[in-house]
Protein backbone atom coordinates (compact mmCIF):
# COMPACT_ATOMS: atom_id res chain seq x y z
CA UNK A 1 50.15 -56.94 18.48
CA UNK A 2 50.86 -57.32 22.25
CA UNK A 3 48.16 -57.76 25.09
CA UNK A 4 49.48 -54.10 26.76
CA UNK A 5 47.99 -52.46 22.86
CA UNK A 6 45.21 -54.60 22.49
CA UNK A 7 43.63 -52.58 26.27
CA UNK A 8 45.11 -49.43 25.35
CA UNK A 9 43.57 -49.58 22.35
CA UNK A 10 40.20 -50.97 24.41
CA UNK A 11 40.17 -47.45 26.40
CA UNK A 12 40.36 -45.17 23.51
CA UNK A 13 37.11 -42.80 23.92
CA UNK A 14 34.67 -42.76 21.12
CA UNK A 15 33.24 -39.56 20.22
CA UNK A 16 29.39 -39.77 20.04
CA UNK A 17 27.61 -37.16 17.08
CA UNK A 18 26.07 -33.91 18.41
CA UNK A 19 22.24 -33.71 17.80
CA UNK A 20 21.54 -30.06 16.40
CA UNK A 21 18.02 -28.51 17.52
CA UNK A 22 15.31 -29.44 15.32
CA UNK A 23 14.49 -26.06 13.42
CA UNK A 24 11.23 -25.09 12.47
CA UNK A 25 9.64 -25.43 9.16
CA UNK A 26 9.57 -22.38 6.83
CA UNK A 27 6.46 -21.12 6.79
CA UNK A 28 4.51 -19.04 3.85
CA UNK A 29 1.99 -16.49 3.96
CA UNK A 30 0.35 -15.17 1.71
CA UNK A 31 -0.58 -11.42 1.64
CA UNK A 32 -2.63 -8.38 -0.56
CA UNK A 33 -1.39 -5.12 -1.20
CA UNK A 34 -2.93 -2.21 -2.73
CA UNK A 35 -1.01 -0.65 -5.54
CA UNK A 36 -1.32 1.99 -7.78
CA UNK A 37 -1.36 1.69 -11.69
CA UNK A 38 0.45 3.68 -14.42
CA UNK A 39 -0.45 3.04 -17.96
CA UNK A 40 1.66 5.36 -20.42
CA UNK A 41 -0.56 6.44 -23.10
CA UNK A 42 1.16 7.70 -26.70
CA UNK A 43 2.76 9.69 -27.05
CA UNK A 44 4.68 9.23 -23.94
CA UNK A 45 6.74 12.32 -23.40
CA UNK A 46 2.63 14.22 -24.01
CA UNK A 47 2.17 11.84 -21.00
CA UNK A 48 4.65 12.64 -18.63
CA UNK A 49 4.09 16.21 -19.15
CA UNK A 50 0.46 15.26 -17.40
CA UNK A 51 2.33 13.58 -15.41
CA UNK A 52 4.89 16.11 -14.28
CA UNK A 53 1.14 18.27 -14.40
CA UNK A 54 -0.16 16.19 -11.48
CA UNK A 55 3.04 16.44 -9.34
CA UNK A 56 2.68 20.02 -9.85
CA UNK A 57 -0.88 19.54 -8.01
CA UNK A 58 -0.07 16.93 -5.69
CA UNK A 59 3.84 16.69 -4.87
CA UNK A 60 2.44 13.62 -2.81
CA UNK A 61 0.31 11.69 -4.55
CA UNK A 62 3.01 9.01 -5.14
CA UNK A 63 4.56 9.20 -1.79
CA UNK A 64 4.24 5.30 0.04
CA UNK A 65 2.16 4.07 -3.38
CA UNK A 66 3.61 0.90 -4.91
CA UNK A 67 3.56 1.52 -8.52
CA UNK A 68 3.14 -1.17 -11.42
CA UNK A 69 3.28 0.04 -14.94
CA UNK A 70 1.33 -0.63 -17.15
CA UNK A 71 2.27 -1.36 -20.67
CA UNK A 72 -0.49 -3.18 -22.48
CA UNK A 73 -1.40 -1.56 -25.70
CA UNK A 74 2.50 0.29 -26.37
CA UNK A 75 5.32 -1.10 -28.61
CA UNK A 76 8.29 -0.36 -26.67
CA UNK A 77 11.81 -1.22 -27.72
CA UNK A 78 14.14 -2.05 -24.45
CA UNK A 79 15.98 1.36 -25.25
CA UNK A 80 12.33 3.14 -24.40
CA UNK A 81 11.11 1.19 -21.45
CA UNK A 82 14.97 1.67 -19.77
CA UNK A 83 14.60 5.42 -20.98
CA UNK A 84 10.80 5.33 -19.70
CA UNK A 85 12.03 3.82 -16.19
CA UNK A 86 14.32 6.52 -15.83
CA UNK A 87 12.33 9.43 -16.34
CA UNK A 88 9.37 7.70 -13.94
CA UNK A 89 12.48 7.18 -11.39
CA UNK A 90 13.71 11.08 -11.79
CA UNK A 91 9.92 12.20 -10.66
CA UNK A 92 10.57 9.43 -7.54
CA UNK A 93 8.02 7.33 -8.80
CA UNK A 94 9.87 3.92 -8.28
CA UNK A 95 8.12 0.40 -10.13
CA UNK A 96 7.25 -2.25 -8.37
CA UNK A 97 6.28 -4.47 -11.15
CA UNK A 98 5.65 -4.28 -14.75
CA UNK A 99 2.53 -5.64 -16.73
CA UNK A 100 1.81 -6.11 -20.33
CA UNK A 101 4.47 -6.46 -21.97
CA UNK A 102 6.09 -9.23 -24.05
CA UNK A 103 8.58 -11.21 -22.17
CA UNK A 104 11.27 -10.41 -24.91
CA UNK A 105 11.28 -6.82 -23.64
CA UNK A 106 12.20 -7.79 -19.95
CA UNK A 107 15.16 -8.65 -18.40
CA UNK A 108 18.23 -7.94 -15.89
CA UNK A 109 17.78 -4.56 -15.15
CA UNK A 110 14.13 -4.33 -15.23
CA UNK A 111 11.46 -4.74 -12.92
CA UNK A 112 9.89 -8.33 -12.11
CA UNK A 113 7.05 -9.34 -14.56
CA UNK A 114 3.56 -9.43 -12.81
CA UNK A 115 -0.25 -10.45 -13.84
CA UNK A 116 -3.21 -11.95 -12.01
CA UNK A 117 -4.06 -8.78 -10.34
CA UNK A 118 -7.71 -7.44 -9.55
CA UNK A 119 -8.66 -4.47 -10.06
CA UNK A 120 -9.89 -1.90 -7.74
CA UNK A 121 -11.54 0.83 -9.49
CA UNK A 122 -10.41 3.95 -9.90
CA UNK A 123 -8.28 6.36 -8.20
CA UNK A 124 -9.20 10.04 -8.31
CA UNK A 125 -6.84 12.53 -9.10
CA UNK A 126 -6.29 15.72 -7.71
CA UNK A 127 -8.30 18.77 -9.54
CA UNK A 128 -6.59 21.58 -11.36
CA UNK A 129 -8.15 23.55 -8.75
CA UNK A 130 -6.81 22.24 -6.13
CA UNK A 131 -5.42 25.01 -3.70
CA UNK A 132 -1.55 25.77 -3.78
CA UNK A 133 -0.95 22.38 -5.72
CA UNK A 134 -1.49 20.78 -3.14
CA UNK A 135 -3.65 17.56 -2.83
CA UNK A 136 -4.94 18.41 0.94
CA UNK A 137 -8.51 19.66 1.78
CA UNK A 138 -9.43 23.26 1.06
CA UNK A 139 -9.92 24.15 4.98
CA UNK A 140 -7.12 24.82 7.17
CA UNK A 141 -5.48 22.01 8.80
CA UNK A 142 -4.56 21.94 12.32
CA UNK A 143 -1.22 19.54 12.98
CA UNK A 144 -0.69 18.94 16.75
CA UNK A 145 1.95 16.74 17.60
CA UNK A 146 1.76 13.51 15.27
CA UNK A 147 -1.83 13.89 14.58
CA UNK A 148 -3.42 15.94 11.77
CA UNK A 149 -7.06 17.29 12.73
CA UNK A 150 -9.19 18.11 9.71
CA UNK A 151 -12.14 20.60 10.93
CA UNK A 152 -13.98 20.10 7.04
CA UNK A 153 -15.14 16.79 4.87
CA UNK A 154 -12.90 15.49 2.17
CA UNK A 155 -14.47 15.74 -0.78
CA UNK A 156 -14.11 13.74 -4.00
CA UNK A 157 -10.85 13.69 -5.32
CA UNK A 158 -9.13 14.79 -2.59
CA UNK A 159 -6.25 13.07 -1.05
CA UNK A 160 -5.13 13.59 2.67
CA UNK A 161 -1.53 11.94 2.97
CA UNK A 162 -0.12 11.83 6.45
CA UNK A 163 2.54 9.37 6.93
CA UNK A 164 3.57 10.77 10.33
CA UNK A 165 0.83 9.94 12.65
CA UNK A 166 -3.31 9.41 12.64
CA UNK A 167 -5.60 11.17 10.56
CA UNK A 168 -9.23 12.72 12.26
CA UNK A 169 -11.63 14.01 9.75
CA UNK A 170 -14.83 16.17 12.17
CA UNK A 171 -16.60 15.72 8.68
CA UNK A 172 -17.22 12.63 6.12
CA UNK A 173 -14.61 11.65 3.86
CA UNK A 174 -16.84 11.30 0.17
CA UNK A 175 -16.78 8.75 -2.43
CA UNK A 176 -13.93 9.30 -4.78
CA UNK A 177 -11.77 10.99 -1.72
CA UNK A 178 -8.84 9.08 0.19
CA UNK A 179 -6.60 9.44 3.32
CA UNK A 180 -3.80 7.60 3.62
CA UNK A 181 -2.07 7.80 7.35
CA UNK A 182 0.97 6.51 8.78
CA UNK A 183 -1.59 5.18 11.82
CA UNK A 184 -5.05 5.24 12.75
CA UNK A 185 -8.02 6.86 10.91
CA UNK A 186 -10.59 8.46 12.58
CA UNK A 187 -13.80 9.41 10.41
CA UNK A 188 -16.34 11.56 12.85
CA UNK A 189 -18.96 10.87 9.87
CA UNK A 190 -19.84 8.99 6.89
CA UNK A 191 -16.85 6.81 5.28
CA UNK A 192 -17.37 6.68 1.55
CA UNK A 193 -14.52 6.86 -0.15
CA UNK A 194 -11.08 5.18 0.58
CA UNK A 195 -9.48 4.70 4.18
CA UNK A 196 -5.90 3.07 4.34
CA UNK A 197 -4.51 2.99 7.90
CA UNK A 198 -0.68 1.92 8.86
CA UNK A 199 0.80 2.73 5.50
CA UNK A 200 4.42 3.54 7.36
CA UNK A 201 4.00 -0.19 8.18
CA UNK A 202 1.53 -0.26 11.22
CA UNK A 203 0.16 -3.37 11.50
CA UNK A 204 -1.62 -1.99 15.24
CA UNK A 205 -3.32 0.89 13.48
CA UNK A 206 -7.08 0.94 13.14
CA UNK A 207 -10.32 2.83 11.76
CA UNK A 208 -13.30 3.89 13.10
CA UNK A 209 -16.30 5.47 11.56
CA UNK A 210 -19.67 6.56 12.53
CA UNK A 211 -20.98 5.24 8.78
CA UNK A 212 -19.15 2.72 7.11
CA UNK A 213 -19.51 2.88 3.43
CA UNK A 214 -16.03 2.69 2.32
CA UNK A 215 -14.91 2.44 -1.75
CA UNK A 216 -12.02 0.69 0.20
CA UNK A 217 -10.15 -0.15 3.41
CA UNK A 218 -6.90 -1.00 3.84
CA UNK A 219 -4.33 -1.46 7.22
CA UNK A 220 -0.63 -2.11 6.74
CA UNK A 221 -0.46 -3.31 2.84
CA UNK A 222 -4.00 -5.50 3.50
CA UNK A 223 -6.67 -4.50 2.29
CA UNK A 224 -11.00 -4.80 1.41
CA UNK A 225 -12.72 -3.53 -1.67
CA UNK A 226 -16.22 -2.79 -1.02
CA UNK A 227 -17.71 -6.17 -2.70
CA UNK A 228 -15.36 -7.96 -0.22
CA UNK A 229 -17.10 -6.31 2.70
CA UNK A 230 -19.90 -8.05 4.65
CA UNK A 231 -22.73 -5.83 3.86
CA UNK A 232 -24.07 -6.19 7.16
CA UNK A 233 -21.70 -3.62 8.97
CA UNK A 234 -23.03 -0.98 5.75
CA UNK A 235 -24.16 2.25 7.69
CA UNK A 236 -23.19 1.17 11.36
CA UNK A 237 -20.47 2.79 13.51
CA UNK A 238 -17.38 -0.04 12.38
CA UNK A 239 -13.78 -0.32 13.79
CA UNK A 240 -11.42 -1.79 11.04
CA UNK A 241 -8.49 -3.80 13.00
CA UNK A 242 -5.86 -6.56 11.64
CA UNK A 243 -6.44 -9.82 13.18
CA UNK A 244 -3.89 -13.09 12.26
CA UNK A 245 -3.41 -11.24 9.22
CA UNK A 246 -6.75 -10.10 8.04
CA UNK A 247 -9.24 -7.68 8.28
CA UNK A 248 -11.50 -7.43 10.51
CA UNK A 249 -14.65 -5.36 11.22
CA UNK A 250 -16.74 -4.81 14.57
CA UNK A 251 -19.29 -3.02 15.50
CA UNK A 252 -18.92 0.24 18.29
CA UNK A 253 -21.51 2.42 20.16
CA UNK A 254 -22.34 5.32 18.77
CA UNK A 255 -21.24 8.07 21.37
């Protein structure tokens, strides 16, 4: 090799390595949300006539619930729980989750496993008496823009579903009684049964009641059971907000 290569070669440019932006970490949260549960009781076509009983009453009732089912207590083949799945998903009652059952009976096709849950209590049903079938307070309703107005109470086993806009009840909403809004919930009088605010995915939507004795609360998927609740705030005029990603409560003025 000549001189003339040996400083051609010298001048060749070197190509340094690109640095990349550092990205950041992945972050986990952890989060609580309220779900309903269905536990089939033999035999099970007996049970989803009841079923198809409530619908009747409350066409509803299952609309923006997360369901788990339930099936502690039932030997099920994986012939019945696909055949089971498929009736609950003609009535548009989609699973989440299933509990109680024996891994065997699991699989592709079926809904994730699930356990650890607490339970909430209760969740009252609609009444056979309920007017029309439907699941909504016995007074006329007035709906004015987004916004459903309720001039009465809700009383016990009543629930008001509104996933279009807030929910106003002039009256008290009583233990064993729910309304579920697509935003805010405004209670003119005694809270005492279930509240859940944001269920169309509203993380800004709030509640406010003159007497806060809830069963529950609940904005956007996170929610408080009544032990949870600082008992401090029981009977005052409370707004319920999401802050960071948890409930909060403070205290209002009575107008």
């Amino acid at each position: 090799m000549d001189a003339g290569t040996i400083a051609a070669t010298s001048k060749t440019p070197v190509t340094q390595p690109t640095s990349e932006p550092a990205r950041p970490p992945i972050r986990f949260r952890g989060r609580s949300f309220m779900a309903t549960v269905l536990a089939p009781i033999p035999p099970v076509a007996d049970w989803l006539g009841d079923l198809d009983a409530l619908n009747r009453r409350a066409p509803n009732f299952f609309a923006g619930r997360p369901v788990i089912l339930d099936l502690a207590g039932l030997r099920m083949t994986r012939e019945d729980l696909d055949g089971l799945l498929a009736d609950l998903a003609a009535r548009n009652i989609p699973i989440l989750g299933i509990e109680g059952a024996p891994p065997a009976l699991l699989g592709a096709g079926t809904p994730p496993a699930l356990s650890g849950g607490r339970a909430a209590g209760e969740i009252a049903t609609p009444d056979e008496s309920a007017p029309g079938g439907s699941s909504a307070p016995e007074p006329a309703a007035r709906e004015t823009a987004r916004s459903l107005i309720l001039d009465a109470p809700v009383r016990s086993g009543q629930t008001v579903l509104h996933l279009e806009g807030d929910v106003t009840v002039l009256g008290a909403v009583a233990s064993g009684a729910e309304v579920i809004a697509g935003g805010s919930i405004h209670v003119y009088g005694a809270l005492r049964g279930r509240a859940i605010a944001g269920a169309a995915g509203n993380p800004a939507a709030r509640i406010w009641c003159r007497r806060f004795e809830p069963e529950l609360v609940a904005i956007d998927g996170l929610y408080r059971a009544a032990d949870d609740l600082d008992p401090a705030f029981r009977g005052q005029a409370v707004e319920v907000r999401l802050l960071e990603d948890a409930i909060k409560l403070n205290l209002f003025e009575r107008g």
